[in-house]
Protein backbone atom coordinates (compact mmCIF):
# COMPACT_ATOMS: atom_id res chain seq x y z
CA UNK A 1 169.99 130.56 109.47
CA UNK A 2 167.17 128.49 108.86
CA UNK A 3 167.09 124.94 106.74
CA UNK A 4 165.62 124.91 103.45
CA UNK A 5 162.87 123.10 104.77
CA UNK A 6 161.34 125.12 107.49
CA UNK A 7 162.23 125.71 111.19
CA UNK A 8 163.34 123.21 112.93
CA UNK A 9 160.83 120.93 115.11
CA UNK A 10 161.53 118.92 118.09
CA UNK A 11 160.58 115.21 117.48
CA UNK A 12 157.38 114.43 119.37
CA UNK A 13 157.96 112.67 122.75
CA UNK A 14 157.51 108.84 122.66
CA UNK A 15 155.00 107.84 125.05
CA UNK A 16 156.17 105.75 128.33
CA UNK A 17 156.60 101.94 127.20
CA UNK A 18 153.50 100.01 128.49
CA UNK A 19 151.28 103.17 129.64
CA UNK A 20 148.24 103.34 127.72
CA UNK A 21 147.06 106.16 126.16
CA UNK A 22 143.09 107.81 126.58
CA UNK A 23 142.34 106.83 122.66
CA UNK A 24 143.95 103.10 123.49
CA UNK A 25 141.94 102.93 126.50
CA UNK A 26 138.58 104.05 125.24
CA UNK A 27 138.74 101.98 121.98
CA UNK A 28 139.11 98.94 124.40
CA UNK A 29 136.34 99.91 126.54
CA UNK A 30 134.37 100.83 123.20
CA UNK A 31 133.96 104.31 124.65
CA UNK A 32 134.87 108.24 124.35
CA UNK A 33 137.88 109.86 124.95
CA UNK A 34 136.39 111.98 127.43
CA UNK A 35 134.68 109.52 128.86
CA UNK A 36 137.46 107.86 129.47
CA UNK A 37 139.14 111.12 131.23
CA UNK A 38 135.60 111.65 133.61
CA UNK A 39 136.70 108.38 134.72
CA UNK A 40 140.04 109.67 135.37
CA UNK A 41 139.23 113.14 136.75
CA UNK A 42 136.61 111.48 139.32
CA UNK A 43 139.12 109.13 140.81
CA UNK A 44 137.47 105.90 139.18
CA UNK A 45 140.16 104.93 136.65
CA UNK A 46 143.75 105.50 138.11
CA UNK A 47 146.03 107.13 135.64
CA UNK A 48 149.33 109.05 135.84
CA UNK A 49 150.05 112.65 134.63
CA UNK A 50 152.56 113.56 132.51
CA UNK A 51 152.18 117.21 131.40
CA UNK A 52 148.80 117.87 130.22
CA UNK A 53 148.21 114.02 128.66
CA UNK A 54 146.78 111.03 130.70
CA UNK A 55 148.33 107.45 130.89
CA UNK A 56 146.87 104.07 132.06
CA UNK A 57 149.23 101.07 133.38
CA UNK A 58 147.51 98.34 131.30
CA UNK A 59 147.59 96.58 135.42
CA UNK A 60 144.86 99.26 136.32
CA UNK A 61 142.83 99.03 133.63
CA UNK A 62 142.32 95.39 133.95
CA UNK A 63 141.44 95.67 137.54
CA UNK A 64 138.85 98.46 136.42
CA UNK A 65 137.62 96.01 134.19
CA UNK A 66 137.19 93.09 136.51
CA UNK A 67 135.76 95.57 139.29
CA UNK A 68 132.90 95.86 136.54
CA UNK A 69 132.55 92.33 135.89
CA UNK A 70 128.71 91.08 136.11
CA UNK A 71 128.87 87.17 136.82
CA UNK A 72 126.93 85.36 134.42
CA UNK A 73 123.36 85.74 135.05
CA UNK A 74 124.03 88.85 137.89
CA UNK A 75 122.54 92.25 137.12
C-alpha cells in the first residue's frame, strides 16, 4: 500500500563532511563545473570518486591553488 502522498523516496545521501563538491569548487575558482571535472579527469586536480559524483579535500584544492600562484610581478 502506498502513502497518501506518493511512493516513498529515499532521503538523498549527505555528502562526506569536509569534501568539496564540483559546484563548491568551481564557484571558488570562479569557473565551470566541467571545467572543474577536465581538471579532474586529466589528473590535474586530485579528487575522490564516490559513485558517479566528484569530491575535493579542501587540502588539495589549496595546494592546486598555490601550485598556480604567480609571485607578484612573475608572468
Amino acid at each position: 500500500m502506498m502513502p497518501a502522498d506518493g511512493p516513498l523516496v529515499p532521503p538523498p545521501v549527505p555528502p562526506v563532511p569536509g569534501l568539496l563538491e564540483v559546484a563548491h569548487v568551481a564557484h571558488r575558482l570562479s569557473a565551470s563545473q566541467e571545467y572543474v571535472r577536465e581538471l579532474i579527469r586529466k589528473g590535474r586536480l586530485p579528487a575522490i570518486q564516490i559513485g558517479r559524483r566528484y569530491r575535493v579535500d579542501p587540502v588539495d584544492l589549496k595546494a592546486f591553488i598555490d601550485k598556480h600562484r604567480i609571485a607578484p610581478g612573475g608572468e
